[in-house]
Protein backbone atom coordinates (compact mmCIF):
# COMPACT_ATOMS: atom_id res chain seq x y z
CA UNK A 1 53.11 149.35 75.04
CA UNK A 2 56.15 151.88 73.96
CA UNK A 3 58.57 153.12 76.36
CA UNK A 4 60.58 155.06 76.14
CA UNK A 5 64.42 155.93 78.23
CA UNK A 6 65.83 158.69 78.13
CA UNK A 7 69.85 160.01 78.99
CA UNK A 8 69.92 163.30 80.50
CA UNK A 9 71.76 166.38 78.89
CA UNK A 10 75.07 166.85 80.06
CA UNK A 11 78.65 167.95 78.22
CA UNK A 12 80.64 165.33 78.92
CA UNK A 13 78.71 162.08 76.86
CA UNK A 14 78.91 158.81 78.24
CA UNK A 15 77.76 155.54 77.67
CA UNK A 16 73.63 155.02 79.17
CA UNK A 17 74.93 151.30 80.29
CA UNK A 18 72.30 151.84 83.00
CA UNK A 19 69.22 152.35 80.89
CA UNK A 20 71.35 149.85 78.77
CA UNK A 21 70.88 147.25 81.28
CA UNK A 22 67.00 148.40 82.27
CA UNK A 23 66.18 147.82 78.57
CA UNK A 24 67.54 144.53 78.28
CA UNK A 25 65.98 143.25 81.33
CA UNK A 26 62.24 144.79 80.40
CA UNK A 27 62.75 142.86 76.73
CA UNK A 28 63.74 139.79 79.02
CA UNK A 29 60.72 139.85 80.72
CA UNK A 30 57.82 141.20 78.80
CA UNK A 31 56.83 140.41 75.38
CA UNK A 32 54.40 143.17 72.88
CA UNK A 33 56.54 146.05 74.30
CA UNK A 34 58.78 148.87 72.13
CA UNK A 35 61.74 150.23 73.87
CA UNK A 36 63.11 153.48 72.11
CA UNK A 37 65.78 155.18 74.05
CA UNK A 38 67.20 159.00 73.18
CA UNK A 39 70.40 160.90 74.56
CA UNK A 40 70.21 164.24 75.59
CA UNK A 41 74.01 165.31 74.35
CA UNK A 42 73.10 163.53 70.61
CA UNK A 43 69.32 164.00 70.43
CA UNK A 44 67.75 167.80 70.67
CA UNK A 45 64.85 168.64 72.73
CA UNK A 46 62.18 169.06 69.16
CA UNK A 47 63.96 164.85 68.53
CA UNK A 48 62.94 164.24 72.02
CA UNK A 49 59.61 165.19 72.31
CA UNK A 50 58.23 164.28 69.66
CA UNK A 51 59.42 160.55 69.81
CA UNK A 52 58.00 160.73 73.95
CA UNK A 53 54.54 162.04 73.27
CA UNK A 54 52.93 159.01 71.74
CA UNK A 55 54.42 157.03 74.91
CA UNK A 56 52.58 155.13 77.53
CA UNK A 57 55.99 155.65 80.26
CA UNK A 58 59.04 157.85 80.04
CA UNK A 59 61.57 157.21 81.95
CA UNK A 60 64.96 159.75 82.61
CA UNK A 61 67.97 158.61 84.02
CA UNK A 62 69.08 161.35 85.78
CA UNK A 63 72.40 162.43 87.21
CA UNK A 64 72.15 165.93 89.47
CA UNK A 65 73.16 168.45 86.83
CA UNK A 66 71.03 166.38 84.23
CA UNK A 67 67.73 166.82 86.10
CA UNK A 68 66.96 170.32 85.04
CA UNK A 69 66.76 169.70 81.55
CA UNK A 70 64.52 166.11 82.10
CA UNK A 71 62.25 167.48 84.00
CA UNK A 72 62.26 170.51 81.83
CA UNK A 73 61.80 167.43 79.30
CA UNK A 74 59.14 165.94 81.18
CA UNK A 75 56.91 168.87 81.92
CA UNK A 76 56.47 169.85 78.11
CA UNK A 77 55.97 166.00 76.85
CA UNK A 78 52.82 166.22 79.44
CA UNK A 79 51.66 169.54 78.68
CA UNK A 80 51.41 167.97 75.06
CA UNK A 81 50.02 164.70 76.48
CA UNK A 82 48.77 164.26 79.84
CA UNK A 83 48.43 160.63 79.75
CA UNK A 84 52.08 159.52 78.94
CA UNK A 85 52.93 158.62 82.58
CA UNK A 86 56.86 160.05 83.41
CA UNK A 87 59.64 158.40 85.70
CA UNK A 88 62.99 159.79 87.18
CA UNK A 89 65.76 157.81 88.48
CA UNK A 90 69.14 157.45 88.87
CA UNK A 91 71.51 159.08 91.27
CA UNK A 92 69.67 162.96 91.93
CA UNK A 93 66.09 161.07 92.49
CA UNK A 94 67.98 158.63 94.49
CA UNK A 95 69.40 160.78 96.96
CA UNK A 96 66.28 163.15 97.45
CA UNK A 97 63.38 161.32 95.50
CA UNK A 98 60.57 163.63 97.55
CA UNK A 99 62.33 166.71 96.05
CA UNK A 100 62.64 165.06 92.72
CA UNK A 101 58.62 164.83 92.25
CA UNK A 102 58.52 168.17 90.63
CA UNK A 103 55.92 169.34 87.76
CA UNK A 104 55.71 166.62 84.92
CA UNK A 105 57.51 163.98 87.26
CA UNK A 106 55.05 161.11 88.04
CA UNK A 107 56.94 158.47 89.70
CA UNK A 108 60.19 158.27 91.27
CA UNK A 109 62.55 155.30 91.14
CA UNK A 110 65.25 155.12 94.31
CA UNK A 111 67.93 152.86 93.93
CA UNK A 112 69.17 149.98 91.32
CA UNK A 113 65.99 150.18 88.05
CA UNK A 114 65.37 147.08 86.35
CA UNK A 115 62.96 145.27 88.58
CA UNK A 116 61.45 148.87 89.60
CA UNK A 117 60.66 149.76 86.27
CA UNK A 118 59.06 145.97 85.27
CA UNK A 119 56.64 147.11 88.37
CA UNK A 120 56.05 150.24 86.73
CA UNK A 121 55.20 148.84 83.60
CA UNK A 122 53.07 146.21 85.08
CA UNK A 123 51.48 148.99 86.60
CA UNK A 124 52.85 150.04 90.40
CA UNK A 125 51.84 154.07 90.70
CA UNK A 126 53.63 154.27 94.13
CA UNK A 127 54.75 158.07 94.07
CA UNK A 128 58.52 156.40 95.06
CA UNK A 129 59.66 152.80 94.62
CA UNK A 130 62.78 151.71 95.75
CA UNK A 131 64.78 149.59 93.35
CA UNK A 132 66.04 145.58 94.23
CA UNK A 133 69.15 144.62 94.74
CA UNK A 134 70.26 142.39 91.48
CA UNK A 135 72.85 139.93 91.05
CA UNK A 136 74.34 139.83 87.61
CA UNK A 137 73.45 136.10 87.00
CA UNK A 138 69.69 138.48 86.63
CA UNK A 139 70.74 140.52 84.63
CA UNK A 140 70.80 140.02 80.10
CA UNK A 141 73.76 142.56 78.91
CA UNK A 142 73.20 146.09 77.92
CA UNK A 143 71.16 146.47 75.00
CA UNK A 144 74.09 148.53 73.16
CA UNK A 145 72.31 148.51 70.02
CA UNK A 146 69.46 150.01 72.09
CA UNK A 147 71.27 152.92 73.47
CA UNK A 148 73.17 153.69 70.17
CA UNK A 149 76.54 153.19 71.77
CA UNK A 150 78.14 153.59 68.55
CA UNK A 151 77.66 157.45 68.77
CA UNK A 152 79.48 157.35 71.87
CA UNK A 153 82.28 155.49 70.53
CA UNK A 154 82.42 157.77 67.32
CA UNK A 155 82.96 160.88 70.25
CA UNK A 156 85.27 158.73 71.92
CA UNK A 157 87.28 158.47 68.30
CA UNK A 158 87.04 161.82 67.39
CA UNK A 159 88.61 163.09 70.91
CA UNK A 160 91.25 160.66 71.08
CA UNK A 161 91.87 158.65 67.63
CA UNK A 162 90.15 155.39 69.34
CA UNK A 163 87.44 153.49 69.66
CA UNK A 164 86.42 152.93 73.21
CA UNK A 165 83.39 151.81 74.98
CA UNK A 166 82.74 151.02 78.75
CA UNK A 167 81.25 147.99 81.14
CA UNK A 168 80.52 147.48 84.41
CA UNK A 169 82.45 144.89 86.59
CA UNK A 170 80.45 144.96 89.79
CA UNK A 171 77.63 147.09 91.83
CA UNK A 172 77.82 149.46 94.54
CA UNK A 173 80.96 151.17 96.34
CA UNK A 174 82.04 150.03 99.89
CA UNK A 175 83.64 152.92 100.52
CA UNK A 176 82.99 156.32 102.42
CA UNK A 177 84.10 159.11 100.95
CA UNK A 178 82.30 161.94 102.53
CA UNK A 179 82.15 164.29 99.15
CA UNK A 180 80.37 161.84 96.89
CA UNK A 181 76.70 160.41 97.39
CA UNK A 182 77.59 156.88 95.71
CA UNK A 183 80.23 156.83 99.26
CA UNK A 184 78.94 158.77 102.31
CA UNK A 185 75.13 157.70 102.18
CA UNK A 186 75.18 154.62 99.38
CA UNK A 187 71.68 156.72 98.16
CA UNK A 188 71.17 153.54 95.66
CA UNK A 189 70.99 151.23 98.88
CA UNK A 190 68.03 153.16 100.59
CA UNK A 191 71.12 154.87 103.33
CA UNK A 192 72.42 152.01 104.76
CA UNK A 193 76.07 151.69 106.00
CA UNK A 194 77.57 149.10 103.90
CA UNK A 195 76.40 148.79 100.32
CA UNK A 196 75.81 145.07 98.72
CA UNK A 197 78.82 145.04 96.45
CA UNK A 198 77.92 142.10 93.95
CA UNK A 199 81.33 141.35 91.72
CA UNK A 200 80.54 140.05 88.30
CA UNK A 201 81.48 136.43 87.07
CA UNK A 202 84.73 137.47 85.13
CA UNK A 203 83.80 135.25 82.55
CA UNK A 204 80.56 136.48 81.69
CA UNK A 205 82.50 139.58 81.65
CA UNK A 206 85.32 138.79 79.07
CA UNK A 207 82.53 137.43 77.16
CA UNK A 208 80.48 140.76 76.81
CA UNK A 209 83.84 142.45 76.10
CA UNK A 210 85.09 140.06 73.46
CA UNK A 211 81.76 140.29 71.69
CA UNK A 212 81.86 144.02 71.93
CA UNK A 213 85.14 144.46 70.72
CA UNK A 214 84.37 142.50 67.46
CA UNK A 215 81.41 144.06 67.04
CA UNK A 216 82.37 147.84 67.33
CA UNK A 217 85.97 147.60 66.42
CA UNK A 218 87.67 148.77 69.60
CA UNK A 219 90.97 150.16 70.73
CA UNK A 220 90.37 150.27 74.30
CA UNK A 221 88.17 148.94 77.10
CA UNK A 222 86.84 151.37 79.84
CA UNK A 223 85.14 150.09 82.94
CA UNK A 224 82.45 152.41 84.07
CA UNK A 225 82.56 151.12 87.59
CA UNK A 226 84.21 154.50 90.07
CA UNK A 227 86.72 152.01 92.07
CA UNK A 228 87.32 148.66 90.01
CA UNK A 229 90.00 147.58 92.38
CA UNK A 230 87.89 146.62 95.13
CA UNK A 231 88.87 143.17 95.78
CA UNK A 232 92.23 142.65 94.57
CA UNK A 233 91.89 138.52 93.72
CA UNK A 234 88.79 139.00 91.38
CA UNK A 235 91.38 141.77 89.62
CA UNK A 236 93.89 138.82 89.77
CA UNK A 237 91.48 136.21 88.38
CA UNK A 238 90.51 138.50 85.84
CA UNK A 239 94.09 139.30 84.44
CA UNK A 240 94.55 136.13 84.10
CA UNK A 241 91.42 135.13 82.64
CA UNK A 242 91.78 137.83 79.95
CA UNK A 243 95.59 136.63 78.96
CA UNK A 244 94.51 133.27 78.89
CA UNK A 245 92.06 134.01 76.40
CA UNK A 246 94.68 136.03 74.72
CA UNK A 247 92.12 138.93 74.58
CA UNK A 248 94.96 142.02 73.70
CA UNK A 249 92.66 145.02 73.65
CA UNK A 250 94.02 147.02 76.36
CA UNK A 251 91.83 148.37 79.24
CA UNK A 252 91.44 151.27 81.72
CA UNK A 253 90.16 151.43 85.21
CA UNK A 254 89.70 153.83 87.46
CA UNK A 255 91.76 152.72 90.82
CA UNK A 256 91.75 153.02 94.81
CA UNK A 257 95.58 153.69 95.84
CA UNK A 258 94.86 151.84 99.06
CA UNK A 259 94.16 148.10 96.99
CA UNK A 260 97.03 147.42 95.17
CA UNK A 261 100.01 145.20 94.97
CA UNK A 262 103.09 144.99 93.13
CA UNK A 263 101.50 141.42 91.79
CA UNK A 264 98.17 142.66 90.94
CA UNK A 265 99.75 145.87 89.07
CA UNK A 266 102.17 143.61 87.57
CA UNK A 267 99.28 140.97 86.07
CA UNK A 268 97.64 144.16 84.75
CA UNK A 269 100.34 145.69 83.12
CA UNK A 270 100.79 141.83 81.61
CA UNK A 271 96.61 141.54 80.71
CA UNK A 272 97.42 145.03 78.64
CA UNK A 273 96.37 147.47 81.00
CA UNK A 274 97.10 150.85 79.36
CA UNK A 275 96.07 153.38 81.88
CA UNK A 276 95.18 153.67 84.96
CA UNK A 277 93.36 156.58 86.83
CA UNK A 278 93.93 157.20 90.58
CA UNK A 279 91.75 159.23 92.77
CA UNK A 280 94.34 161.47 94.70
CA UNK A 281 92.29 163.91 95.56
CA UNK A 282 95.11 166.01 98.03
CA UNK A 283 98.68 166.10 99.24
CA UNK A 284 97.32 167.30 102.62
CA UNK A 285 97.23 163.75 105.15
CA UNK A 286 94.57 165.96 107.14
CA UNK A 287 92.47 166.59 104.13
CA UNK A 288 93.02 162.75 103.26
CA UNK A 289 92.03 161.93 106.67
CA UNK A 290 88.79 164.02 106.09
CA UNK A 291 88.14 163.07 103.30
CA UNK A 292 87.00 159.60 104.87
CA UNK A 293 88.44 157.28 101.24
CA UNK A 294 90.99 155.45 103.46
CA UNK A 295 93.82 156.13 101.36
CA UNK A 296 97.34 158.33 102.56
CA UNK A 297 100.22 160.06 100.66
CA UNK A 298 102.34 156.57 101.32
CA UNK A 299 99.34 154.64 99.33
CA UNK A 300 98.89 156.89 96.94
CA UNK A 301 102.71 156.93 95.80
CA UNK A 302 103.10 152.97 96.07
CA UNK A 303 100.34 152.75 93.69
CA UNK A 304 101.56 155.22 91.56
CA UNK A 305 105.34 154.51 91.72
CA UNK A 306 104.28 150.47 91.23
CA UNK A 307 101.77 151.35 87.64
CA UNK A 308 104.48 153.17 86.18
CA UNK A 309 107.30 151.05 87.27
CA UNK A 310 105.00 148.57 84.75
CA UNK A 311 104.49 150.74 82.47
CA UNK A 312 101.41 151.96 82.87
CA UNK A 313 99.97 155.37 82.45
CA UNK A 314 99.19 156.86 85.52
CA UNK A 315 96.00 159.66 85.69
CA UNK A 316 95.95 161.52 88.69
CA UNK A 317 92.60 163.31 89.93
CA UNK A 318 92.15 165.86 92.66
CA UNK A 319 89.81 167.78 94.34
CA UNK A 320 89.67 171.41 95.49
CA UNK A 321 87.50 172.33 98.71
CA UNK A 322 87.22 170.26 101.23
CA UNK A 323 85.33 172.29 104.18
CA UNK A 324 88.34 172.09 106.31
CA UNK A 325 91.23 173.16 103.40
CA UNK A 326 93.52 176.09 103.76
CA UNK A 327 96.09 177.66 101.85
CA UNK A 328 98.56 175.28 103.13
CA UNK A 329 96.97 171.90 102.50
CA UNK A 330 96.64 173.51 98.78
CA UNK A 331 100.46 174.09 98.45
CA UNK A 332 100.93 170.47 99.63
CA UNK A 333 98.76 169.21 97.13
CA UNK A 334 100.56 171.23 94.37
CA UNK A 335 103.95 169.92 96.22
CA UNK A 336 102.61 166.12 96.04
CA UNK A 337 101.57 166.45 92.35
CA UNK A 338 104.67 168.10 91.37
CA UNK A 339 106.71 164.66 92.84
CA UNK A 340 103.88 162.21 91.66
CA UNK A 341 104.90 163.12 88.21
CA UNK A 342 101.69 161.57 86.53
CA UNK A 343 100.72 161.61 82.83
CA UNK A 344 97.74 163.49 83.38
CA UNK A 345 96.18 165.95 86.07
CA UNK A 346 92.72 166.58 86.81
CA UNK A 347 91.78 169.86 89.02
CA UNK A 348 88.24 169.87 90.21
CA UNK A 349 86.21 172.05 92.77
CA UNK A 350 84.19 170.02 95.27
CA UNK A 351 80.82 170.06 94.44
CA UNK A 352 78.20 169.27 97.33
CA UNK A 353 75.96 166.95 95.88
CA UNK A 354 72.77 165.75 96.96
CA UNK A 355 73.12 162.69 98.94
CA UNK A 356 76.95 163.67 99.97
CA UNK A 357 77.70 164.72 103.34
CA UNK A 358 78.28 168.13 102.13
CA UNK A 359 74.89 168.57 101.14
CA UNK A 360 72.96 170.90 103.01
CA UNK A 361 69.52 171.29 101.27
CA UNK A 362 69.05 174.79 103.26
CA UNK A 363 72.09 176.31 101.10
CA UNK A 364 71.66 174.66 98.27
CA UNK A 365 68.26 173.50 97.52
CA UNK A 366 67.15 176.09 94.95
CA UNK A 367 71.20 175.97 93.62
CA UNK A 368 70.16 175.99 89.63
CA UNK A 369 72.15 172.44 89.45
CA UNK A 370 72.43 172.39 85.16
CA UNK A 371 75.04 175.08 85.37
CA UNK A 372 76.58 173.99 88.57
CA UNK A 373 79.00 170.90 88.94
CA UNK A 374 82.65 169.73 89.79
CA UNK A 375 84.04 171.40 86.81
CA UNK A 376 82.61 174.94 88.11
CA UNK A 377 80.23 176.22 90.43
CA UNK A 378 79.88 179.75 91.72
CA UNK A 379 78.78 178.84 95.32
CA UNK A 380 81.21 176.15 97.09
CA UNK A 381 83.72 177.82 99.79
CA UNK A 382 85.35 176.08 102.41
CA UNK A 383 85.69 177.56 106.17
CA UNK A 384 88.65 179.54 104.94
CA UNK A 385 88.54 179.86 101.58
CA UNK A 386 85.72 181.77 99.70
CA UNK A 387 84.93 180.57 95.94
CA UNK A 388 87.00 183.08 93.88
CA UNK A 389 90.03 181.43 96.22
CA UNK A 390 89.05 178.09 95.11
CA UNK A 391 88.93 178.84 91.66
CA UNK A 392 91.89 181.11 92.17
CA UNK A 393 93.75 177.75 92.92
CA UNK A 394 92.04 175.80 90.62
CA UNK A 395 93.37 177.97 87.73
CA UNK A 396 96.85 178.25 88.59
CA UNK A 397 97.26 174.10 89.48
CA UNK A 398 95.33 173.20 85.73
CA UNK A 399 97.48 176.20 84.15
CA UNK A 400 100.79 174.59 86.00
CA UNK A 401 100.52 170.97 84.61
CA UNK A 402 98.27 172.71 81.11
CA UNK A 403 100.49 170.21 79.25
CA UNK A 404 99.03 166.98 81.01
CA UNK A 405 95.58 168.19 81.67
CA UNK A 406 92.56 166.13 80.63
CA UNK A 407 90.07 167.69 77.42
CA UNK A 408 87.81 168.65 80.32
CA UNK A 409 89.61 171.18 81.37
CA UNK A 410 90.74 172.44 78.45
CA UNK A 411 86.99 172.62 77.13
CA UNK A 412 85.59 174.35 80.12
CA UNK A 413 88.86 176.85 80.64
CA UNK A 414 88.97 177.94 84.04
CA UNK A 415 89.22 181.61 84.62
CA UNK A 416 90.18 183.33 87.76
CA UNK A 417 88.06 186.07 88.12
């Protein structure tokens, strides 16, 4: 049997650690099957295609602006053959999997994918399946070699003059941040209220990352997971796990202001943390009160004021439009950035996802989502500010701190129109 995964289209490449982690676990299981996997920002459409049409199951991992161009994908591969049976999953089919079974989509995959997709290949044809739960003692590592992950590194190289990769330290997100899908309705977790966060064993961990790092030659280790900081003594055992292994290659996480501690930052900074990257998100306390992340300004600068204090490069991220933001709250963002005095600034527009609270799927269920996302989007307003005002804003703050932007920003260019 050949399947075949595939990693949506999108500008910004990243490592498929998910499919990564699907393809291991269906070569763990079955025997007399061929996994081939393709990447949407690598591999053109003709590449594609033609390696899906001899296929007996296609699967896309799909992000919301990446599910135009699969299922674009997916319709032509059955046009050409009818038989090869086509799956969606990931976050977009997730959060509205009924919507997601569109022409050339077969089957729909909600939730967490490896056990799913053994059922699919054993031969489940439920329209939607909802993914297990798995614990990482289940789970074989990402098949790297699978999904080519030396391409991504290469990128990561040519951008920045090192090699870095990614990995994941644990599942799900416990918290509830109303503007993101993975928060507000945990759309991998079928909606409940608090999502089964499974930490991994660190030293299964350090073990995949040692073994990476000699195999691909890295400068720096990434962890893919959106808040790595949620339980501040696995970060602790881990530090000191990874100096007593005297593994050097520094590391970057992204980080929730509200966990830290002057002894956690400080065993970072000591395990060769590099960077860190902070989700600030506004200088308005009502906007941070909205915003439902559980952090405050006081947080925010603690964490900041105790990374670089160690040395540590400090990324701050923020996020333009909440439904409730004025004028005002905007000028005490710029005010709170201007005294945060990070080493890089990230301006984005609040885009309302499918499976966020903002969501509303009578505004924006036709919204043409591969040209739409939290870099730009022509549609988002708040109740006082209209979308040329967002953008207006958005333009001035990334023009203000141009110097200590992120290449996303510079890429895209932001124009006030």
């Amino acid at each position: 049997m050949k399947i075949v995964l595939v990693h949506g289209r999108y500008f910004n490449s990243w490592e498929a650690l998910g499919l990564g982690y699907i393809g291991a676990y269906l070569k763990s299981q079955l025997k007399d099957i061929k996994v081939e996997f393709y990447q949407g920002c690598f591999d053109d459409d003709k590449t594609i295609i033609e390696g899906c049409v001899d296929a007996d199951i296609v699967a896309f991992s799909c992000t919301t602006p990446t599910f135009p161009h699969a299922s674009n994908l997916a319709r032509t591969i059955k046009q050409i053959n009818s038989r090869v049976h086509t799956v969606v999953g990931g976050y977009h089919p997730s959060a509205i999997p009924k919507n997601s079974l569109v022409e050339g989509i077969d089957q729909v995959v909600k939730g967490e994918g490896e056990v799913a997709m053994l059922d699919i290949v054993r031969g489940n044809r439920d329209k939607v399946i909802q993914g297990r739960v798995m614990e990482f003692a289940e789970l074989p590592w990402p098949d790297r070699a699978l999904i080519r992950n030396e391409r991504n590194i290469q990128i990561a190289y040519n951008d920045n003059k090192k090699r870095i990769t990614s990995f994941q330290s644990h599942r799900a997100c416990p918290f509830m941040c109303k503007y993101c899908s993975d928060g507000f309705n945990k759309v991998l977790y079928d909606n409940v209220k608090k999502a089964p966060v499974r930490y991994r064993p660190v030293g299964d961990l350090l073990d995949e990352m040692q073994e990476v790092t000699h195999t691909h030659r890295l400068d720096l280790l990434k962890f893919s997971d959106p808040t790595w900081n949620v339980n501040i003594d696995w970060v602790k055992g881990f530090c000191r796990e990874k100096i007593k292994r005297g593994i050097t290659t520094p590391f970057y996480p992204n980080m929730h202001a509200g966990f830290c501690d002057e002894e956690m930052i400080n065993l970072m900074a000591e395990a060769d943390c590099s960077e860190i990257a902070v989700g600030v998100e506004s200088g308005s306390p009502k906007i941070l009160k909205q915003i439902g992340k559980g952090t405050t300004l006081k947080s925010i600068k603690q964490c900041v004021e105790m990374a670089k204090k160690a040395g540590i490069l400090v990324r701050g991220y923020f996020i333009i439009g909440m439904p409730d933001e004025t004028d005002e709250d905007l000028k005490l963002t710029e005010q709170f950035a201007d005294k945060l005095d990070l080493d890089e600034y990230g301006f984005s527009l609040l885009c309302p996802y499918p499976g966020s609270q903002m969501y509303d799927s009578k505004k924006y269920g036709n919204i043409d989502w591969e040209h739409a996302d939290e870099y730009s989007n022509d549609f988002w307003s708040t109740d006082h500010l209209n979308n040329h005002q967002l953008k207006k804003w958005q333009h001035y703050l990334t023009e203000k701190f141009r110097m200590k932007i992120p290449w996303h920003n510079r890429v895209l260019g932001h124009e006030a129109s």
